[in-house]
N, C-alpha and C. Protein backbone atom coordinates (compact mmCIF):
# COMPACT_ATOMS: atom_id res chain seq x y z
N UNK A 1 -77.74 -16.17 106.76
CA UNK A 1 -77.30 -16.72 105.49
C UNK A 1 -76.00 -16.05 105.03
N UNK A 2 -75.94 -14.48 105.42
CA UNK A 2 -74.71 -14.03 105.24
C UNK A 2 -73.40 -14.93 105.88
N UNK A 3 -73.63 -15.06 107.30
CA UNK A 3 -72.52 -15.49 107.66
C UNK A 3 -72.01 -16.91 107.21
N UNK A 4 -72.93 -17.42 107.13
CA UNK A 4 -72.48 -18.57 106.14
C UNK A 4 -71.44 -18.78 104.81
N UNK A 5 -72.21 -17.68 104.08
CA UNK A 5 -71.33 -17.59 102.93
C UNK A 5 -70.12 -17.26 102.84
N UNK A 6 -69.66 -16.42 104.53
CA UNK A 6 -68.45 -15.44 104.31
C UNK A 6 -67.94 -17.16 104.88
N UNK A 7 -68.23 -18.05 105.41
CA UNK A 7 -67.54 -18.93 106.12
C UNK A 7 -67.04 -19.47 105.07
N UNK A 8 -67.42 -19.95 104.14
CA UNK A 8 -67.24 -20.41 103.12
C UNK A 8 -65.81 -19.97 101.66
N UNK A 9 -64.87 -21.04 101.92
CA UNK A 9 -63.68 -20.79 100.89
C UNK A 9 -64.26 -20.15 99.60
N UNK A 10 -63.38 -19.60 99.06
CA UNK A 10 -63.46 -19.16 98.00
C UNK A 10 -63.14 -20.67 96.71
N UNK A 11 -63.46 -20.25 95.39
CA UNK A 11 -63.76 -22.04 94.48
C UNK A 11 -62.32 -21.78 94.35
N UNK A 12 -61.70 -23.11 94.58
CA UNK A 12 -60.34 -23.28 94.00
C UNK A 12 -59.83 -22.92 93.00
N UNK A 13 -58.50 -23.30 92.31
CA UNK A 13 -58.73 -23.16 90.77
C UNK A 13 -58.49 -24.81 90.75
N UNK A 14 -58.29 -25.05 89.99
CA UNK A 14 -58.22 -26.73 89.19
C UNK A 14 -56.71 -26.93 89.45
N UNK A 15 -56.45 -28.37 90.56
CA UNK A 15 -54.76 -28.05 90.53
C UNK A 15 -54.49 -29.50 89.22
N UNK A 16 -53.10 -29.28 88.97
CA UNK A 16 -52.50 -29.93 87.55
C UNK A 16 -52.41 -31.25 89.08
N UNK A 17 -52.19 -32.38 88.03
CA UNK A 17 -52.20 -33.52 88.71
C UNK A 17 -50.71 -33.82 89.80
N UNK A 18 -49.86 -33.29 88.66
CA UNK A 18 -48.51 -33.15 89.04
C UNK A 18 -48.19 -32.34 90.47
N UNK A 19 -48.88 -31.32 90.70
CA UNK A 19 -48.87 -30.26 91.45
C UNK A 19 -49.18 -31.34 93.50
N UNK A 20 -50.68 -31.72 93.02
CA UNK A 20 -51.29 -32.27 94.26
C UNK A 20 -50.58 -33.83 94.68
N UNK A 21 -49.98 -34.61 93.68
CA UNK A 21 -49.39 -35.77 94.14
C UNK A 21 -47.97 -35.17 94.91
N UNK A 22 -47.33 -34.04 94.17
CA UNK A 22 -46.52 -34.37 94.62
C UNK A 22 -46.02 -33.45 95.99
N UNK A 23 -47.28 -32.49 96.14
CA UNK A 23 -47.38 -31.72 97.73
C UNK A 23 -47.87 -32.99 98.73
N UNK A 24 -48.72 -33.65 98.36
CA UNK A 24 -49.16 -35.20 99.22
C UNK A 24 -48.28 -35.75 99.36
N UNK A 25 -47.43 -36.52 98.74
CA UNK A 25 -46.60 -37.28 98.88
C UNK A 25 -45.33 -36.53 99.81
N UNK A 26 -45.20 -35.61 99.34
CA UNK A 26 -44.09 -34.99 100.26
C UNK A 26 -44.40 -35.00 101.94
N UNK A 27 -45.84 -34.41 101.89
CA UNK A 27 -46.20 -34.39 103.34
C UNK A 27 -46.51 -35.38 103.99
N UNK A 28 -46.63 -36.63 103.60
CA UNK A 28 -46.78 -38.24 103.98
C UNK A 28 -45.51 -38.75 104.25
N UNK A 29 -44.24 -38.52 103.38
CA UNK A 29 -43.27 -39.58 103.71
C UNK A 29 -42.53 -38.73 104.53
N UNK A 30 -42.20 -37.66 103.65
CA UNK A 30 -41.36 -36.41 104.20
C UNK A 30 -39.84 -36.06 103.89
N UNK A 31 -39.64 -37.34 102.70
CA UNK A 31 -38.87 -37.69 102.42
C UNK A 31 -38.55 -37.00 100.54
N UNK A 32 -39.33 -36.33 99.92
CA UNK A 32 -39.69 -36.07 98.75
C UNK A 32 -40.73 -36.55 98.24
N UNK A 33 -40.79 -35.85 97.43
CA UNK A 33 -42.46 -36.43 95.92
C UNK A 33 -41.86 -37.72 95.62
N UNK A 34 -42.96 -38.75 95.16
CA UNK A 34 -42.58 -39.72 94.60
C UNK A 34 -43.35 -39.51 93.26
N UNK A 35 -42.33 -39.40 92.82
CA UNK A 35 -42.43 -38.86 90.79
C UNK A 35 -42.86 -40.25 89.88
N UNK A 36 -42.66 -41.04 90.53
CA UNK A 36 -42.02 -42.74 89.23
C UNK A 36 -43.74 -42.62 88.57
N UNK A 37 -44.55 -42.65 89.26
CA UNK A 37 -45.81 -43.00 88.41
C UNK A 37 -45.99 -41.10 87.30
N UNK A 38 -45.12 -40.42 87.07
CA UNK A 38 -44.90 -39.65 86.08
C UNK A 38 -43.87 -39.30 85.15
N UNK A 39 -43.06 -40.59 85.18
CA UNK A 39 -42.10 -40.88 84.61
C UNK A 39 -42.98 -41.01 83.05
N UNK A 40 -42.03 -40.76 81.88
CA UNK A 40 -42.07 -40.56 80.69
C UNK A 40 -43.50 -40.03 80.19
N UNK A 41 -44.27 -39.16 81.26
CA UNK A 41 -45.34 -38.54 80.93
C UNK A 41 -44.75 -36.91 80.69
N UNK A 42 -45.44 -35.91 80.32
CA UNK A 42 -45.83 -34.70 80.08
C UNK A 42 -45.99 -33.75 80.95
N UNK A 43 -45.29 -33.12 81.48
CA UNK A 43 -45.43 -32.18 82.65
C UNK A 43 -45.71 -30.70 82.08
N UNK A 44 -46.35 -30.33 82.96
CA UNK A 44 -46.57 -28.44 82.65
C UNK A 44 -46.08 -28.28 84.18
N UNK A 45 -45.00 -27.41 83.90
CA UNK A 45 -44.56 -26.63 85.46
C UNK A 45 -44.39 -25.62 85.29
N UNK A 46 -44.70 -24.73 86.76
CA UNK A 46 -44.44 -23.49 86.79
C UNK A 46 -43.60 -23.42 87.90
N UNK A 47 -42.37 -22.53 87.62
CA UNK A 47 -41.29 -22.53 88.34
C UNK A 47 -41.21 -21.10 88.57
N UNK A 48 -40.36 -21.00 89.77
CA UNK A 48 -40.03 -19.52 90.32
C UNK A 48 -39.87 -18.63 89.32
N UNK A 49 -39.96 -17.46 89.51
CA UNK A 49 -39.95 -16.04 88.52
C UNK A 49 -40.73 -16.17 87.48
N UNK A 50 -41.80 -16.54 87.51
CA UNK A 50 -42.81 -16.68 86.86
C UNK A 50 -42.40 -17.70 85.58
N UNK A 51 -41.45 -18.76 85.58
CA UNK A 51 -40.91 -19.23 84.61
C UNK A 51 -42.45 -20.65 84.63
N UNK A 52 -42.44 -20.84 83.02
CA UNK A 52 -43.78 -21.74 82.65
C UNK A 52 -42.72 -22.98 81.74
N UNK A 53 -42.94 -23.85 82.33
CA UNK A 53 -41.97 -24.80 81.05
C UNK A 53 -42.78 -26.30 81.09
N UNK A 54 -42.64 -26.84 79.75
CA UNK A 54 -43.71 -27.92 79.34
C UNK A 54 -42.34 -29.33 79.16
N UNK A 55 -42.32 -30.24 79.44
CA UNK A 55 -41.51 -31.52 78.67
C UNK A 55 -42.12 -32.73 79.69
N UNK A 56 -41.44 -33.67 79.29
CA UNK A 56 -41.07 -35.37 79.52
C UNK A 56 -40.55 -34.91 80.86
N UNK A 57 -41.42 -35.60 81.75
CA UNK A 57 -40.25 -36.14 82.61
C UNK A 57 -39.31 -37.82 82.61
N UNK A 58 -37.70 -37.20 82.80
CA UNK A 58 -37.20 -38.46 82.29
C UNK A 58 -36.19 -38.42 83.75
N UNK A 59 -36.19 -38.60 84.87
CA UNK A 59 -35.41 -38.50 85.73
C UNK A 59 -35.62 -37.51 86.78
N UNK A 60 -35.50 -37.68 87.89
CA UNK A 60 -35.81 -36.97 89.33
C UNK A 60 -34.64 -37.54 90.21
N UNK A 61 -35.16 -36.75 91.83
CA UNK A 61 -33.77 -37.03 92.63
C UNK A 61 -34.53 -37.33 94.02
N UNK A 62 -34.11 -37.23 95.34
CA UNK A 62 -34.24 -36.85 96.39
C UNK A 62 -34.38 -35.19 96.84
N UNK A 63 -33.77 -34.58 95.90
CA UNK A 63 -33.77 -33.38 96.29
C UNK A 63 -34.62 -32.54 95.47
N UNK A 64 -35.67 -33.58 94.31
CA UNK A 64 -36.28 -32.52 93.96
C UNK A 64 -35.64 -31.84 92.45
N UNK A 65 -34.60 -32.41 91.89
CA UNK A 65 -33.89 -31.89 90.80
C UNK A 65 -34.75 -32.70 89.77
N UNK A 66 -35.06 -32.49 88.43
CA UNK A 66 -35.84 -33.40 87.72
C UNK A 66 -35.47 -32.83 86.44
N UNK A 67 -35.24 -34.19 85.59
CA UNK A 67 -34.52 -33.71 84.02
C UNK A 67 -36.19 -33.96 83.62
N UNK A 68 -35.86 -33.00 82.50
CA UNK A 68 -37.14 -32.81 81.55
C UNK A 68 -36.59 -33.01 80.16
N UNK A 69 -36.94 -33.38 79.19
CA UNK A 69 -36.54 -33.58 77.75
C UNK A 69 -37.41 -33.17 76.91
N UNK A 70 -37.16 -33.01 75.56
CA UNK A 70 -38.56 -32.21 74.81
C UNK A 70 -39.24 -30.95 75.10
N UNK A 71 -38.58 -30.19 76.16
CA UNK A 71 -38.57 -29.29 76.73
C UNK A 71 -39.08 -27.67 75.96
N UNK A 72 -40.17 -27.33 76.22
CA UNK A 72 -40.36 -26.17 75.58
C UNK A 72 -40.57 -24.68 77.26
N UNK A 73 -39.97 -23.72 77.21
CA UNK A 73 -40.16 -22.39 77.56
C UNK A 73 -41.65 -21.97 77.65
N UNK A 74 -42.55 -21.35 78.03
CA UNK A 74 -44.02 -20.88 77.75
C UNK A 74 -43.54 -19.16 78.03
N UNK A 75 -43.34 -19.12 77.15
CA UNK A 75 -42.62 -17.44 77.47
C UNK A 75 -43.86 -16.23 77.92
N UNK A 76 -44.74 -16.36 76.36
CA UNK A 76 -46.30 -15.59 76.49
C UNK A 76 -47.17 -16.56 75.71
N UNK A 77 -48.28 -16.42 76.06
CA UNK A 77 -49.54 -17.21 75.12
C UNK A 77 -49.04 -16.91 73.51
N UNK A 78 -47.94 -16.61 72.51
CA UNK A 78 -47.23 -16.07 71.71
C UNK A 78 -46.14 -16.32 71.23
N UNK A 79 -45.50 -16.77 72.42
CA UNK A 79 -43.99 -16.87 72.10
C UNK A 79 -43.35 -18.16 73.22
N UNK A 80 -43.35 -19.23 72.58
CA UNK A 80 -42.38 -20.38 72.74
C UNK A 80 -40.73 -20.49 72.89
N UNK A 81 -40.35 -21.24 73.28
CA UNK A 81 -38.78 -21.88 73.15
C UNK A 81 -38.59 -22.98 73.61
N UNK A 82 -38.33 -23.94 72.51
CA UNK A 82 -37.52 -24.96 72.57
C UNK A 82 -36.56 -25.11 73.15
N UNK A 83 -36.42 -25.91 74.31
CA UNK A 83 -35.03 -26.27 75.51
C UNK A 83 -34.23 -26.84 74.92
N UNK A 84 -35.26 -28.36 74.75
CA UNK A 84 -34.90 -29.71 74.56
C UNK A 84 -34.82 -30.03 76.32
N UNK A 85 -33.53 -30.99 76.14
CA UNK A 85 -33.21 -31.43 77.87
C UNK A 85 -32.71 -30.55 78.81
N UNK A 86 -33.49 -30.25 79.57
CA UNK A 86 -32.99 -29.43 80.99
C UNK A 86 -32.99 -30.22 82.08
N UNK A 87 -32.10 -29.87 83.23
CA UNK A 87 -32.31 -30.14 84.51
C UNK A 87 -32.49 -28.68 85.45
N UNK A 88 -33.51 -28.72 86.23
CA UNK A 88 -34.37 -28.28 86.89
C UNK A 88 -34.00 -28.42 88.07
N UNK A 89 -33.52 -27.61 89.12
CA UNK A 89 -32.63 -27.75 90.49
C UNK A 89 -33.70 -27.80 91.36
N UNK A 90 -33.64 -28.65 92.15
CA UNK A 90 -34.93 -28.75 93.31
C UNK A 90 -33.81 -27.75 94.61
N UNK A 91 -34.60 -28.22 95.39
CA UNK A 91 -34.01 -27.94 96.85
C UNK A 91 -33.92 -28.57 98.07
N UNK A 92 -33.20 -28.27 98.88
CA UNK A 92 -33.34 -29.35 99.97
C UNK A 92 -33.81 -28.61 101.02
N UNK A 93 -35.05 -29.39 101.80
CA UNK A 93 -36.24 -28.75 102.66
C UNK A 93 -35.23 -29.12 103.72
């Protein structure tokens, strides 16, 4: 019964919706995420250097660049900042 359990993954955490469409989609076409069905919705991203930022998505690219609007910072569970519109630099794989 031990070895069983060690076989066994550890529980995920809960991925954001945003997160799993758009690692799928990437690895299906190969070509980028296809974003359009999250167009003028609400994103929570977490970006390199531990950066947390909340807005609209209003525009994406091929490469992964994606304007956000309404844009807030998640600095600490405490402390906010208002962006407004950013663009967000993707990369090219």
């Amino acid at each position: 019964q031990s070895a069983t359990a060690q076989a066994e993954s550890p529980p995920r955490r809960k991925e954001r919706p945003w997160q799993a469409a758009s690692f799928v989609e990437m690895s299906k076409t190969g070509s980028g995420a296809d974003l359009r069905k999250f167009m003028e919705k609400r994103l929570d991203l977490k970006l390199t250097a531990n950066r947390h930022v909340v807005g609209v998505l209003r525009g994406y690219d091929q490469f992964m660049n994606i304007v956000l609007d309404n844009t807030v910072e998640i600095v600490s569970p405490t402390e906010k900042n208002e962006i407004g519109m950013v663009v967000i630099r993707g990369k090219l794989f």
